[in-house]
Protein backbone atom coordinates (compact mmCIF):
# COMPACT_ATOMS: atom_id res chain seq x y z
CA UNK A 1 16.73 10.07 -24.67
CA UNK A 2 17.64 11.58 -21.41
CA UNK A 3 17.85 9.55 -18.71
CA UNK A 4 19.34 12.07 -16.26
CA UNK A 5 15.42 13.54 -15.71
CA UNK A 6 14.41 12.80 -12.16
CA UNK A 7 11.13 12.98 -10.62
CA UNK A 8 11.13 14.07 -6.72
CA UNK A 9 7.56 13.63 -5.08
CA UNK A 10 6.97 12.56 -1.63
CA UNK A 11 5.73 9.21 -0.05
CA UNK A 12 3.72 10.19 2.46
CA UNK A 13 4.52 12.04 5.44
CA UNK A 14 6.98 9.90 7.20
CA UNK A 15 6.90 9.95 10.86
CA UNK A 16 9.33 8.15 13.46
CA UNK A 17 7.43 6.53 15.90
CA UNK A 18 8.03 4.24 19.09
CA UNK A 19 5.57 1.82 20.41
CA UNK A 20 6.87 -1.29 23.44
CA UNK A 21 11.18 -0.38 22.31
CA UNK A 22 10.21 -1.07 18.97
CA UNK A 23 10.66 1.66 15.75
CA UNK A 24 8.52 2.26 13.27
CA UNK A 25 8.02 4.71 10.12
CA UNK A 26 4.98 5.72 9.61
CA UNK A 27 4.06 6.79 5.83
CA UNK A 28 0.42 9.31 6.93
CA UNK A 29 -0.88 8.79 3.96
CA UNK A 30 -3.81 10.50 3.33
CA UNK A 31 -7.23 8.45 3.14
CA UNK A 32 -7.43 8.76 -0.68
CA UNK A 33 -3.75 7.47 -1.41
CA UNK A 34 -4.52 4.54 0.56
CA UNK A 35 -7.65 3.55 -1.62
CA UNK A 36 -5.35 3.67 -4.66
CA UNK A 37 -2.41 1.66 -3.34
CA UNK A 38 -4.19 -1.07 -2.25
CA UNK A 39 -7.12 -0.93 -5.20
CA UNK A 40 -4.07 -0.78 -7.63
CA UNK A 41 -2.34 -3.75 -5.89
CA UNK A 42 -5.58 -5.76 -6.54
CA UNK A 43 -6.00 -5.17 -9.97
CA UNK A 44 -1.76 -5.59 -10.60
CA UNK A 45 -2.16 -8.43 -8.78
CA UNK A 46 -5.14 -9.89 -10.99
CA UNK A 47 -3.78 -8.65 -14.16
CA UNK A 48 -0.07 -10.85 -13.30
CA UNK A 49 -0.70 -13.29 -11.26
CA UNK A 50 -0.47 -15.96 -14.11
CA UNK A 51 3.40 -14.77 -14.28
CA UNK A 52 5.72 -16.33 -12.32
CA UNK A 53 8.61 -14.27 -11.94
CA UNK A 54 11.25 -12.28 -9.30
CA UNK A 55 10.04 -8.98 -10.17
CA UNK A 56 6.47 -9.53 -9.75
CA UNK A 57 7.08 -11.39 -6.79
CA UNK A 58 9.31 -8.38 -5.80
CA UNK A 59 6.60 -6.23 -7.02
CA UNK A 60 4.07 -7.71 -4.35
CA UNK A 61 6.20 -7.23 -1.13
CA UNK A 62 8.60 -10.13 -1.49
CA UNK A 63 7.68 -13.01 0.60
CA UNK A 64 4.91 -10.84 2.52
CA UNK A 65 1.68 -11.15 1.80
CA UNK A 66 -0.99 -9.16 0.67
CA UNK A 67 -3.01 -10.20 3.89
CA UNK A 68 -0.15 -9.45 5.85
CA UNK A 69 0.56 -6.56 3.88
CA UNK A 70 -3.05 -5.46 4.29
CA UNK A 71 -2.53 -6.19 8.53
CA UNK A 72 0.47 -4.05 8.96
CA UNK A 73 -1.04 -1.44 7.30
CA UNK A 74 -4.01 -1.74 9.42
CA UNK A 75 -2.09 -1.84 12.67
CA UNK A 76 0.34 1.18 11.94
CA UNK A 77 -3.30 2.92 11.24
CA UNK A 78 -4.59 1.79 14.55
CA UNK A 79 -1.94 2.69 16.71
CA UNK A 80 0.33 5.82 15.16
CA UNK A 81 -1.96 7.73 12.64
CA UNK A 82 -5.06 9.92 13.01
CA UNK A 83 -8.08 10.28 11.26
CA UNK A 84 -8.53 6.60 11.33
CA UNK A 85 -11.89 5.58 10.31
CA UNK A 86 -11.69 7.29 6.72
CA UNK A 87 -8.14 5.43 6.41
CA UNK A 88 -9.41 2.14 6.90
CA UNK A 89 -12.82 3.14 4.69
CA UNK A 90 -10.91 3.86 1.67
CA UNK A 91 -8.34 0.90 1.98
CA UNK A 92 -11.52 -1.40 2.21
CA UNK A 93 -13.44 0.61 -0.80
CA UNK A 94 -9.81 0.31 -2.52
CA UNK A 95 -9.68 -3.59 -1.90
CA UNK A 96 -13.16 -3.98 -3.15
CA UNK A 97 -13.37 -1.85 -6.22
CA UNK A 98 -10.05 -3.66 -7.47
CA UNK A 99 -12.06 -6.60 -7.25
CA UNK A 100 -15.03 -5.35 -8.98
CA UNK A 101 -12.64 -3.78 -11.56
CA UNK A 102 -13.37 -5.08 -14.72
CA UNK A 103 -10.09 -7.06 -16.45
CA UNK A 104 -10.48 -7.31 -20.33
């Protein structure tokens, strides 16, 4: 096995911003990434949430969240990025379908 393979992709478009002295990095997703981020979450989330352990708790932002997670995400939407209204479409289609998604 070779374990020297990497894969290089991007995470967004990351953009500095400033808003009242404070930094931020915005990640521009596009509105279709965002569906599948936070549909994924939901149905991660459902599939482990029985397990107790560091790396899942890791796995769902550490000691944030996923409301807060959902907030921020909203916010930096809001106030940095454009085409707003299809961003925060698909992140509530995303949140919804991984609900509806059916867990066997």
């Amino acid at each position: 096995m070779n374990t020297n393979i990497k894969l290089i992709h991007n995470l967004g478009n990351n953009v500095p911003k400033t808003f009242l002295g404070r930094h931020y990095i915005i990640s521009n997703y596009p509105a279709f990434r965002l569906y599948y981020i936070f549909r994924n979450n939901i149905i991660i989330k459902r599939l482990y949430s029985n397990l107790n352990t560091p790396e899942i708790d890791e796995y769902f932002h550490g000691v944030i969240s996923f409301h807060a997670f959902f907030a921020v995400y909203i916010k930096r939407i809001i106030l940095f990025e454009g085409k707003k209204l299809p961003k925060i479409a698909s992140i509530v289609r995303g949140i919804i379908n991984g609900f509806l998604y059916k867990i066997e």
